[in-house]
PDB file of N, CA and C in Angstrom:
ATOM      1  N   UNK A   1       2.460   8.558 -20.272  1.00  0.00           N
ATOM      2  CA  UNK A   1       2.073   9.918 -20.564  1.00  0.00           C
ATOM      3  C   UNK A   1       2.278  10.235 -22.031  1.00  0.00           C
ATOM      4  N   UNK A   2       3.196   9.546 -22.389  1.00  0.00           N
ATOM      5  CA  UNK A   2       3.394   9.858 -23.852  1.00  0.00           C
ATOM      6  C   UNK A   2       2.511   8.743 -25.252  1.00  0.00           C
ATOM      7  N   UNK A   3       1.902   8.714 -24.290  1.00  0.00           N
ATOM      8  CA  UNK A   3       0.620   7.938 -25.187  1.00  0.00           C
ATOM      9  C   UNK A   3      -0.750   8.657 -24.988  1.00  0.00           C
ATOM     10  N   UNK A   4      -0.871   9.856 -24.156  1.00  0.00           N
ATOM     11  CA  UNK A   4      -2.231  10.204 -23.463  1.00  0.00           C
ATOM     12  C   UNK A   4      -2.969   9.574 -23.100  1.00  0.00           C
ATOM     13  N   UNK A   5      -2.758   8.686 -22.085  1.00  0.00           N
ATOM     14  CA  UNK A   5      -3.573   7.763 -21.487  1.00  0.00           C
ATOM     15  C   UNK A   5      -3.663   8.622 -20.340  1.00  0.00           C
ATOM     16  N   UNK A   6      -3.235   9.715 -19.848  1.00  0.00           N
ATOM     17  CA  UNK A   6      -3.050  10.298 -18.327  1.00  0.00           C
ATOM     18  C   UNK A   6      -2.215  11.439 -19.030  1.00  0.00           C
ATOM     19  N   UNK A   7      -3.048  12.396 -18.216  1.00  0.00           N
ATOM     20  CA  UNK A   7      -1.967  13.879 -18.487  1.00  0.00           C
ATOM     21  C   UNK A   7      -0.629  13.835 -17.287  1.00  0.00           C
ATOM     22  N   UNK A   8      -1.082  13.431 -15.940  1.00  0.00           N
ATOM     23  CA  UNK A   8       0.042  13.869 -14.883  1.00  0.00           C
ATOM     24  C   UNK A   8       0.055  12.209 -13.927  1.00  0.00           C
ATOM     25  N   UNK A   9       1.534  11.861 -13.984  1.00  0.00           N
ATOM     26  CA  UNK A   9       1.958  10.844 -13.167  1.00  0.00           C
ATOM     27  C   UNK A   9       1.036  10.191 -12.077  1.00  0.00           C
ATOM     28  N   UNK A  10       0.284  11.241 -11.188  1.00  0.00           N
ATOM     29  CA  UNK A  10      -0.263  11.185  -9.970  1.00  0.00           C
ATOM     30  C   UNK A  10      -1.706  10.112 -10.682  1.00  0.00           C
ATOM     31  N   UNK A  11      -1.854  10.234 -12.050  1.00  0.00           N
ATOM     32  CA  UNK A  11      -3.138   9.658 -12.044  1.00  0.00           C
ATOM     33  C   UNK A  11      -2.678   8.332 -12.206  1.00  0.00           C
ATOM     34  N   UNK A  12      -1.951   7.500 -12.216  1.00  0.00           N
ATOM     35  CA  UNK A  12      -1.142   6.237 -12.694  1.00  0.00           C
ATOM     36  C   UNK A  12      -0.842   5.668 -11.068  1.00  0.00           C
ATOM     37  N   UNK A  13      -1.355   4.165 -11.940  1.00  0.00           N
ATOM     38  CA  UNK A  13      -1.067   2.928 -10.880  1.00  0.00           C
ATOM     39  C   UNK A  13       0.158   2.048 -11.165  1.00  0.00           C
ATOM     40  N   UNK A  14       1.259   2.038 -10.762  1.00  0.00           N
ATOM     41  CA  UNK A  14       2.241   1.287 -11.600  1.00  0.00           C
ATOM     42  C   UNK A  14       2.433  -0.644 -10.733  1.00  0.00           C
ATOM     43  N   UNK A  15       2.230  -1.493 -11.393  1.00  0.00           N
ATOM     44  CA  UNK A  15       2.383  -2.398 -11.034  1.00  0.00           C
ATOM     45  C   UNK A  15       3.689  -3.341 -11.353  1.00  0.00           C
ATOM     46  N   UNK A  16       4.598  -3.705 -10.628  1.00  0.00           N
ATOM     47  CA  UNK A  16       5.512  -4.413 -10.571  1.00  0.00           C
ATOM     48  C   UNK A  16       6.123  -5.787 -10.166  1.00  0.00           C
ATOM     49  N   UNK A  17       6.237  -6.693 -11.174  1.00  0.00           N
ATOM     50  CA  UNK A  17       6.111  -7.924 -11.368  1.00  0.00           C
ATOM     51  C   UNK A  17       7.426  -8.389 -11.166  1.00  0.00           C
ATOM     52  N   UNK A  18       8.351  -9.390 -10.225  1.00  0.00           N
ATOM     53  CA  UNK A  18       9.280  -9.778  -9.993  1.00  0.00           C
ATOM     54  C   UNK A  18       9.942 -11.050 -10.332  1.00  0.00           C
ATOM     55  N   UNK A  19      10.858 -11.582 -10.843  1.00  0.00           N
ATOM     56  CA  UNK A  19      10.674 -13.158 -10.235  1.00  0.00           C
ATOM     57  C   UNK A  19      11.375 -13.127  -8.347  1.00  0.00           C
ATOM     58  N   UNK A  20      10.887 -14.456  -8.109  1.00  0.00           N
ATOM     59  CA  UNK A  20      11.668 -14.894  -7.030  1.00  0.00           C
ATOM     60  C   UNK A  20      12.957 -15.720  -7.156  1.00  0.00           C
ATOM     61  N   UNK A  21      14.137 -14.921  -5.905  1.00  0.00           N
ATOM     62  CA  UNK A  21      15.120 -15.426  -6.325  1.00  0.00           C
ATOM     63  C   UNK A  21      16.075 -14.864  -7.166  1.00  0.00           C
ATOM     64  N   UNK A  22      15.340 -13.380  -7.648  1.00  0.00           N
ATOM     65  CA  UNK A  22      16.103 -12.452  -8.590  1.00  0.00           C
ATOM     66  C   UNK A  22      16.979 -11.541  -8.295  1.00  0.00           C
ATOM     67  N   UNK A  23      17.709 -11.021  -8.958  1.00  0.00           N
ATOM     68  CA  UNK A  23      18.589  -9.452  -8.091  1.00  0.00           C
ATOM     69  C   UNK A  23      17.480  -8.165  -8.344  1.00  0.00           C
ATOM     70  N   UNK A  24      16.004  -8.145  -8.254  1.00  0.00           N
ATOM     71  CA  UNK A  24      15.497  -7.780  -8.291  1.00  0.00           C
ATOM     72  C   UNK A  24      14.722  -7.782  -6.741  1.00  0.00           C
ATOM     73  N   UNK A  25      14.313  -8.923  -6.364  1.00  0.00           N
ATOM     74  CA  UNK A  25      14.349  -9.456  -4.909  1.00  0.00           C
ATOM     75  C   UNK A  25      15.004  -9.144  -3.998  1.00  0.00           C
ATOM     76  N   UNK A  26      16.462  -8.752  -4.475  1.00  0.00           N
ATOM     77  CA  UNK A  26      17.598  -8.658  -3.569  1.00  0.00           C
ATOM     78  C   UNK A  26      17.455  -6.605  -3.422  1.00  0.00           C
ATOM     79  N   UNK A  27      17.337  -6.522  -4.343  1.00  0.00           N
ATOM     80  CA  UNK A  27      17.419  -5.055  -4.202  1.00  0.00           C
ATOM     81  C   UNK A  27      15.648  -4.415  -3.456  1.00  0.00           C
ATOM     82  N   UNK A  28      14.610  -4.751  -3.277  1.00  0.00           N
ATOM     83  CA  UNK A  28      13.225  -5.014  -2.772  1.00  0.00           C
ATOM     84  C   UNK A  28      13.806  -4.529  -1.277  1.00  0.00           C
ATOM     85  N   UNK A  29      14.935  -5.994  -1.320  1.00  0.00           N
ATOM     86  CA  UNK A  29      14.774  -6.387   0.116  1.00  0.00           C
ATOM     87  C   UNK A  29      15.901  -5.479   0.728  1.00  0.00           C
ATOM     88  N   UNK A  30      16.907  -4.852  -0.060  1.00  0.00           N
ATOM     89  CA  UNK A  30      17.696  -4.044   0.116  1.00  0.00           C
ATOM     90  C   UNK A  30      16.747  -2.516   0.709  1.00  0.00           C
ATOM     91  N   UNK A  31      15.994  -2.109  -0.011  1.00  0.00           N
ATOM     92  CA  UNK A  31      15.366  -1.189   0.575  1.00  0.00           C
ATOM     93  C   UNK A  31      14.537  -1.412   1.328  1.00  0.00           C
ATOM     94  N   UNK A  32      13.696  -2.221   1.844  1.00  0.00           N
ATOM     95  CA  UNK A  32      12.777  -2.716   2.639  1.00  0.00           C
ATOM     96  C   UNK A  32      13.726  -2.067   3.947  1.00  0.00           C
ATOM     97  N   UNK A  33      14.914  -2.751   3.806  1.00  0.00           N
ATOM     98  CA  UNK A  33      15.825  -3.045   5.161  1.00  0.00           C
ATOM     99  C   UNK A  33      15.960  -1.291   5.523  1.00  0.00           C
ATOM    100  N   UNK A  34      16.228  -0.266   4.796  1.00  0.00           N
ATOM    101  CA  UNK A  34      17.046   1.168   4.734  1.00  0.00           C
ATOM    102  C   UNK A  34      15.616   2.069   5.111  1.00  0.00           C
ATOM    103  N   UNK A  35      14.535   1.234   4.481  1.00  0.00           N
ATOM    104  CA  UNK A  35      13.460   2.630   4.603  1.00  0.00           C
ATOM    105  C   UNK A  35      12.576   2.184   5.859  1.00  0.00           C
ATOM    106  N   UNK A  36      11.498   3.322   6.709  1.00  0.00           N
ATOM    107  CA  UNK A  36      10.759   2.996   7.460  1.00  0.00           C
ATOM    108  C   UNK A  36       9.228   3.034   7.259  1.00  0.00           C
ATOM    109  N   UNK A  37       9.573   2.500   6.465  1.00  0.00           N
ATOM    110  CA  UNK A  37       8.017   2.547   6.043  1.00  0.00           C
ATOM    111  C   UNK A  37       7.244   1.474   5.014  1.00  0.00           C
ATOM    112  N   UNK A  38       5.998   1.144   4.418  1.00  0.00           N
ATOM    113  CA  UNK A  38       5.983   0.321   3.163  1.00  0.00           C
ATOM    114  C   UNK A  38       6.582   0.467   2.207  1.00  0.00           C
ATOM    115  N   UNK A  39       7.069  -0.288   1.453  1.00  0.00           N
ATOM    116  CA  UNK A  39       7.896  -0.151   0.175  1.00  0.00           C
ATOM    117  C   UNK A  39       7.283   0.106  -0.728  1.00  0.00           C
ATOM    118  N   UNK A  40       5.525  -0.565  -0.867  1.00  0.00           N
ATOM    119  CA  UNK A  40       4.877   0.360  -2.147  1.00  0.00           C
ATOM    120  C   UNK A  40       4.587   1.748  -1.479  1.00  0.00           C
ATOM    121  N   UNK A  41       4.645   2.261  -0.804  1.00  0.00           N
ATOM    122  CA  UNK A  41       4.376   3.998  -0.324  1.00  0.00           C
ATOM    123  C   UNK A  41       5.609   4.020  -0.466  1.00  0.00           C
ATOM    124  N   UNK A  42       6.547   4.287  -0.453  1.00  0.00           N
ATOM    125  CA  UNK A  42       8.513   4.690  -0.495  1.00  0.00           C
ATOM    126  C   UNK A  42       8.314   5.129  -2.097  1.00  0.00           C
ATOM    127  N   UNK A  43       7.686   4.053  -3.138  1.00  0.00           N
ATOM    128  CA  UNK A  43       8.044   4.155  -4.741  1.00  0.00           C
ATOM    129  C   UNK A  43       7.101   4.728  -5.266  1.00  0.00           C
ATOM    130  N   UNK A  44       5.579   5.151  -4.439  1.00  0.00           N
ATOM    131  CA  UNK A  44       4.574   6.023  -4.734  1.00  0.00           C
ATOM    132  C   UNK A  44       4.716   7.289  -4.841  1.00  0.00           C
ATOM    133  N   UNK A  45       6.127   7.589  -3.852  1.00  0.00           N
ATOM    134  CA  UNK A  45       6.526   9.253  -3.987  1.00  0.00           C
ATOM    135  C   UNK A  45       7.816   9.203  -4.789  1.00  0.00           C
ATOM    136  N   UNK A  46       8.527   8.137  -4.598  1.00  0.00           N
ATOM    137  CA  UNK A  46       9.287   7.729  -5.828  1.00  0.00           C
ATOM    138  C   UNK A  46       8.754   8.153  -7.370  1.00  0.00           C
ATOM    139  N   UNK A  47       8.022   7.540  -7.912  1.00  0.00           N
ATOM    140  CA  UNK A  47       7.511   7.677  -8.734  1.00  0.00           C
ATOM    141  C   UNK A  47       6.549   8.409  -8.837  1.00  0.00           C
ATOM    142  N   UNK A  48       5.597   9.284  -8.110  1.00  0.00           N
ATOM    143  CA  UNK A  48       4.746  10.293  -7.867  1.00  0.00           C
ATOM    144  C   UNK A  48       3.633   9.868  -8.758  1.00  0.00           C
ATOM    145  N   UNK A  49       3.316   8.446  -8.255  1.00  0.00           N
ATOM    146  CA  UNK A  49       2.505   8.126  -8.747  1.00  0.00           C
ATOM    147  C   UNK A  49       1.320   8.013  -7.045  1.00  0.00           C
ATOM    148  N   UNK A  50      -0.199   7.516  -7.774  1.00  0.00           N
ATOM    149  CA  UNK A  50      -1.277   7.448  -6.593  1.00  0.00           C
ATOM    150  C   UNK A  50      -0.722   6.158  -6.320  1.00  0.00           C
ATOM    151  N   UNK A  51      -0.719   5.112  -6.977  1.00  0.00           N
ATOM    152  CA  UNK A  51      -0.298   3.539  -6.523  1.00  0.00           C
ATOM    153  C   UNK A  51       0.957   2.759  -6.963  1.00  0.00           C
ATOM    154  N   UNK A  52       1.430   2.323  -5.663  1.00  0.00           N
ATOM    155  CA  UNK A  52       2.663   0.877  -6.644  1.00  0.00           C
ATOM    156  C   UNK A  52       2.134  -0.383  -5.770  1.00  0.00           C
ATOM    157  N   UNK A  53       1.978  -1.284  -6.718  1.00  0.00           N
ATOM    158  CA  UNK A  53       1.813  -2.973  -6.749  1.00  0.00           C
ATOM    159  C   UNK A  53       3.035  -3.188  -6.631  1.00  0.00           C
ATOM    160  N   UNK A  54       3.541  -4.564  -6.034  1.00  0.00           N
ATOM    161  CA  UNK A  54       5.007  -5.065  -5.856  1.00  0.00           C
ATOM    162  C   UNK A  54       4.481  -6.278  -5.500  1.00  0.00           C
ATOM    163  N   UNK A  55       4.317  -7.670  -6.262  1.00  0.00           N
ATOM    164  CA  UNK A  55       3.630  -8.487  -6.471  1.00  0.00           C
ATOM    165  C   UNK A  55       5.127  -9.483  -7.336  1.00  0.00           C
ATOM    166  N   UNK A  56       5.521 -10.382  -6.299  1.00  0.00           N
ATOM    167  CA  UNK A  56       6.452 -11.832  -6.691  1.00  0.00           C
ATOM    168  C   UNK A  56       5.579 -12.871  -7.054  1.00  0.00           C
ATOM    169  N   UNK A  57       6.441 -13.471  -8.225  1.00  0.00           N
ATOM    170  CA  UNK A  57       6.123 -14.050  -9.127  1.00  0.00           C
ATOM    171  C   UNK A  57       7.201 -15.633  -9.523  1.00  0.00           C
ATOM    172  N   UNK A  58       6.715 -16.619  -9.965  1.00  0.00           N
ATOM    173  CA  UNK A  58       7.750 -17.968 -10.113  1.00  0.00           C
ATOM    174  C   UNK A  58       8.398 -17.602 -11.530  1.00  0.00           C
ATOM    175  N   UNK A  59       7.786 -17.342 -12.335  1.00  0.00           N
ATOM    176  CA  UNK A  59       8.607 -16.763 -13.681  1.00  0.00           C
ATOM    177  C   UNK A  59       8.198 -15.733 -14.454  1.00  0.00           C
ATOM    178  N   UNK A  60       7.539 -14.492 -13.512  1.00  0.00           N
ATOM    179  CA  UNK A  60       7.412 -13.505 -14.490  1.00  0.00           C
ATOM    180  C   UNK A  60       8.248 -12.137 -14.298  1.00  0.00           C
ATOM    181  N   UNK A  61       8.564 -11.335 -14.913  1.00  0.00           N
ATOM    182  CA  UNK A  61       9.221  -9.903 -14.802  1.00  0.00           C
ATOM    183  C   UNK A  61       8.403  -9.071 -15.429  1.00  0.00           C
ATOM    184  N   UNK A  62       7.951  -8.097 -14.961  1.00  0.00           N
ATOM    185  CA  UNK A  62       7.270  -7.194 -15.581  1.00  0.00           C
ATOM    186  C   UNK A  62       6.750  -6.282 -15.248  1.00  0.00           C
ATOM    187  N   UNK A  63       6.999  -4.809 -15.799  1.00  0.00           N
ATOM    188  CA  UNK A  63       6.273  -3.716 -15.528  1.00  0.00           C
ATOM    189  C   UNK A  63       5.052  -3.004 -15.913  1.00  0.00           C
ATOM    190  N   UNK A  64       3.941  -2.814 -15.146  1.00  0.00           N
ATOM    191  CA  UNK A  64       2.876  -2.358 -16.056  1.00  0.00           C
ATOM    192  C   UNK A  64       2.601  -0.786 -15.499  1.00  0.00           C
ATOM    193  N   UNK A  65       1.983   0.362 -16.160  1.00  0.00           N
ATOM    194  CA  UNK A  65       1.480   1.184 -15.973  1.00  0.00           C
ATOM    195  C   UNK A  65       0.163   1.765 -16.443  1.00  0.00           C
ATOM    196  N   UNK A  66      -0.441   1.957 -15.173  1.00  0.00           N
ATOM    197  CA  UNK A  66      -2.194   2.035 -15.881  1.00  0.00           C
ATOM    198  C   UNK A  66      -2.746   3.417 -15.420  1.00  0.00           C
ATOM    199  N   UNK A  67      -4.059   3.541 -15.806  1.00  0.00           N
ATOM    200  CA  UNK A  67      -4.650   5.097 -15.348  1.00  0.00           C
ATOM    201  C   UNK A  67      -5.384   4.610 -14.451  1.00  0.00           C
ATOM    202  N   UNK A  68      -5.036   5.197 -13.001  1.00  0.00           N
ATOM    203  CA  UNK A  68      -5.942   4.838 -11.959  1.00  0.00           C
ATOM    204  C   UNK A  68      -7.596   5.033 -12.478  1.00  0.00           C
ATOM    205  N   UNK A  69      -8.387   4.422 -11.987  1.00  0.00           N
ATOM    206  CA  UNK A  69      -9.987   4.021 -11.967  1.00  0.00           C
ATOM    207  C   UNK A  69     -10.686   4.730 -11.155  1.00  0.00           C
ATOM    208  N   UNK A  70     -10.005   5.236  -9.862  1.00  0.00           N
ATOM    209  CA  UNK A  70     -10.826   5.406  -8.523  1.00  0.00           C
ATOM    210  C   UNK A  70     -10.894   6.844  -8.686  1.00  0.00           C
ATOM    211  N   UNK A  71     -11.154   7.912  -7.833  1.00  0.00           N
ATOM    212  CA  UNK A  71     -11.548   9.112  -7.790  1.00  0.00           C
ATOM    213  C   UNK A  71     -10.597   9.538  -7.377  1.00  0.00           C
ATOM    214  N   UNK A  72     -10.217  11.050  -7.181  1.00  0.00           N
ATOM    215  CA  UNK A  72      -8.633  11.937  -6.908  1.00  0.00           C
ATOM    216  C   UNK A  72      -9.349  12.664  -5.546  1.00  0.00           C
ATOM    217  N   UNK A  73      -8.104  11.953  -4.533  1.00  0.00           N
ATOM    218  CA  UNK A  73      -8.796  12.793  -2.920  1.00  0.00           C
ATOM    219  C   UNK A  73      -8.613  14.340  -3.047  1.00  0.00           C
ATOM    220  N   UNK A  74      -9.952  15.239  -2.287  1.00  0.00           N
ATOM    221  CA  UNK A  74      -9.158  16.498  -2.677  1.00  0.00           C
ATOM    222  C   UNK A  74      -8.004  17.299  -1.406  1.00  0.00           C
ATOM    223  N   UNK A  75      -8.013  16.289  -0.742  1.00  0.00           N
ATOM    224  CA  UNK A  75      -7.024  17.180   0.288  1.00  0.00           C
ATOM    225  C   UNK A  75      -5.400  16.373  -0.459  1.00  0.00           C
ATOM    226  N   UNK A  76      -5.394  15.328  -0.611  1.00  0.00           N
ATOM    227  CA  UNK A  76      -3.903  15.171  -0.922  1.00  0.00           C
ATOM    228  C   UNK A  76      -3.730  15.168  -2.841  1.00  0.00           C
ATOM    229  N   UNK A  77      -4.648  14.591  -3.171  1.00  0.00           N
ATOM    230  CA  UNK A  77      -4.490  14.496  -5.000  1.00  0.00           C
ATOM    231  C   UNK A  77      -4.462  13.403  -5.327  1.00  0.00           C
ATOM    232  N   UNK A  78      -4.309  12.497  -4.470  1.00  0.00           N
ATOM    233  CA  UNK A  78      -3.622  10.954  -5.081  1.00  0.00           C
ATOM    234  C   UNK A  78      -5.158  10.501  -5.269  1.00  0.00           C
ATOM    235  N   UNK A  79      -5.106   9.591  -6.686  1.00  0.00           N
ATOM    236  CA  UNK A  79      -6.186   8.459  -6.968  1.00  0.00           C
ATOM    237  C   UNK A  79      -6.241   7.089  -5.745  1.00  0.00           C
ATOM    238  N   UNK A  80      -7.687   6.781  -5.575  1.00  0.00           N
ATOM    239  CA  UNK A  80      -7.995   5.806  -4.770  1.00  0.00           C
ATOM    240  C   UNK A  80      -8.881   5.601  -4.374  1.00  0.00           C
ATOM    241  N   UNK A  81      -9.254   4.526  -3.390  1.00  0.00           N
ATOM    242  CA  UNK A  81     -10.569   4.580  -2.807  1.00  0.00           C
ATOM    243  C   UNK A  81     -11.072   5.827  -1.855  1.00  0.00           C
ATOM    244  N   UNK A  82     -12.165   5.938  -1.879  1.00  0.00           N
ATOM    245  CA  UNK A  82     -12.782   7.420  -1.002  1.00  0.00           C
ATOM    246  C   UNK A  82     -13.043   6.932   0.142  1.00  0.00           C
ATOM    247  N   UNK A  83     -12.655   7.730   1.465  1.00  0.00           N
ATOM    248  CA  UNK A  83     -13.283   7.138   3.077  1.00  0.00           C
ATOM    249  C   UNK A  83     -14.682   7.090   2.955  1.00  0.00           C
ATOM    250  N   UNK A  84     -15.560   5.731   3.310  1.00  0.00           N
ATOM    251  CA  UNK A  84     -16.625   5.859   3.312  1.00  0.00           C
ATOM    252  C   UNK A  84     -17.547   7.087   4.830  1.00  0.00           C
ATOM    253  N   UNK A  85     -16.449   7.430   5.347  1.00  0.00           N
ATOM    254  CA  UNK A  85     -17.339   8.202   6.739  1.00  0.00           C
ATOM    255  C   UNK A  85     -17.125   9.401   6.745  1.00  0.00           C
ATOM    256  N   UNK A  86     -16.875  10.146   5.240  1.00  0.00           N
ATOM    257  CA  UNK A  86     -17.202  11.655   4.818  1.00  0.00           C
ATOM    258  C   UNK A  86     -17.822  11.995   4.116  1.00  0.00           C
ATOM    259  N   UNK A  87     -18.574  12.939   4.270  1.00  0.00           N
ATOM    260  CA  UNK A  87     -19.338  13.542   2.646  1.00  0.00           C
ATOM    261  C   UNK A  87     -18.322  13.935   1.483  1.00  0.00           C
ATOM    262  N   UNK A  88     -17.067  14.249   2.051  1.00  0.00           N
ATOM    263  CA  UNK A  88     -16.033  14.753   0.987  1.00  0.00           C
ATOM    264  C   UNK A  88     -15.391  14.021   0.803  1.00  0.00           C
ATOM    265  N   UNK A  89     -14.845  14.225  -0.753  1.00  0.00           N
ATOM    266  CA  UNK A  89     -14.571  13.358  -1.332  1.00  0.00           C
ATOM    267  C   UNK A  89     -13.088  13.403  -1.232  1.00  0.00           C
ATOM    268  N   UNK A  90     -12.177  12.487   0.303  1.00  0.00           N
ATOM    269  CA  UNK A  90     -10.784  12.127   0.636  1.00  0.00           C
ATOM    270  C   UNK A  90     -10.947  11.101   0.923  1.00  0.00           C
ATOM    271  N   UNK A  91      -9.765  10.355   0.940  1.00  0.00           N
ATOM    272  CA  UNK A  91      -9.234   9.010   0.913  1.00  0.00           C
ATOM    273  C   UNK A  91      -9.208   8.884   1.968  1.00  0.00           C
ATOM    274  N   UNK A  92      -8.779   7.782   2.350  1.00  0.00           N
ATOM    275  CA  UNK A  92      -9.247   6.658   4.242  1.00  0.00           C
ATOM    276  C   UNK A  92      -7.552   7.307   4.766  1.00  0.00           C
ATOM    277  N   UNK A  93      -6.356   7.379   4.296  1.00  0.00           N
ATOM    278  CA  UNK A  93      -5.815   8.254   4.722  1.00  0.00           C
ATOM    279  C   UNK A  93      -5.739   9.746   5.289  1.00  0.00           C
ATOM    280  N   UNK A  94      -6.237  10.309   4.658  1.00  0.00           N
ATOM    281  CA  UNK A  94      -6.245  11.972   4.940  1.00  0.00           C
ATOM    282  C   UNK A  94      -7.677  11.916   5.687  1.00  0.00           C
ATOM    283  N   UNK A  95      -8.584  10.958   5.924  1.00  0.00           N
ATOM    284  CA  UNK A  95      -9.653  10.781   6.659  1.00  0.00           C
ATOM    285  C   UNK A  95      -8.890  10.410   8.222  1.00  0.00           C
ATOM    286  N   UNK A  96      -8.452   9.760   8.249  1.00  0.00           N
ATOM    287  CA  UNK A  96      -7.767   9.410   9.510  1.00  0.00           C
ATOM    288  C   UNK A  96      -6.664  10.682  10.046  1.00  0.00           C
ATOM    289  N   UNK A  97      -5.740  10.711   8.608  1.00  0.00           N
ATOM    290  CA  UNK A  97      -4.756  11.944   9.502  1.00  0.00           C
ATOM    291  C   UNK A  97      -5.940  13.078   9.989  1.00  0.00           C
ATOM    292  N   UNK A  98      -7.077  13.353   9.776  1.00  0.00           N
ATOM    293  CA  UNK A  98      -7.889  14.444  10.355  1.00  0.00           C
ATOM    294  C   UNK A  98      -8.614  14.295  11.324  1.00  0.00           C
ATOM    295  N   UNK A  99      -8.779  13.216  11.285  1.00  0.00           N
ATOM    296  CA  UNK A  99      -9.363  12.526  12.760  1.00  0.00           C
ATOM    297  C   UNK A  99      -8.142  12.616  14.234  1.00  0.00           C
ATOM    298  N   UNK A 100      -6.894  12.334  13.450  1.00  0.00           N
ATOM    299  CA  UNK A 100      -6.092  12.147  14.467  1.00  0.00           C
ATOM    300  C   UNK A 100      -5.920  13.673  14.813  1.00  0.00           C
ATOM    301  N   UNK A 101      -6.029  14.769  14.086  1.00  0.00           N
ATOM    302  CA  UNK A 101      -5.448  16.130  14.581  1.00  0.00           C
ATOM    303  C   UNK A 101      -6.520  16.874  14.750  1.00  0.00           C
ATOM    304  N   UNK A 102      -7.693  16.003  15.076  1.00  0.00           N
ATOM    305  CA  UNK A 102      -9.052  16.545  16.123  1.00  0.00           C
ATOM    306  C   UNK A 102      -8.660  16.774  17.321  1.00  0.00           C
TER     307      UNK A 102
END
């Protein structure tokens, strides 16, 4: 943000590069174990970002942060792909949670 590549967090994809075998791994797997849910969705509201990558690696460490590409759903805000089975423009999530509370 402090480069203006993105005015607000939500438009950012953050990708996260591990080695294997790391205390980086260990702590992954530390929360994996505590939360119920995916671990890139846990660090998406973590970080209030639209996306997290969590992608192990043989010798790399590294953090990247980019400006999402895809379009902003309008029922939740987050960047991503659009459900292809609406005219409106929401994500395959908030397409489904509305299906389900038909």
């Amino acid at each position: 943000r402090e480069q203006n590549v993105f005015k607000q967090g939500i438009e950012a994809i953050v990708r996260i590069t591990y080695q294997k075998n790391s205390k980086e791994e260990n702590l992954f797997n530390l929360i994996k174990d505590k939360i119920n849910q995916p671990i890139e969705e846990f660090f998406e509201f973590f970080f209030l970002v639209s996306a997290v990558q969590i992608i192990m690696s043989d010798n790399t460490e590294q953090i990247e942060v980019k400006k999402h590409q895809e379009e902003k759903c309008q029922r939740c805000w987050k960047y991503g792909k659009q459900s292809k089975d609406t005219a409106d423009t929401i994500c395959s999530r908030c397409f489904f949670a509305i299906q389900a509370n038909q």
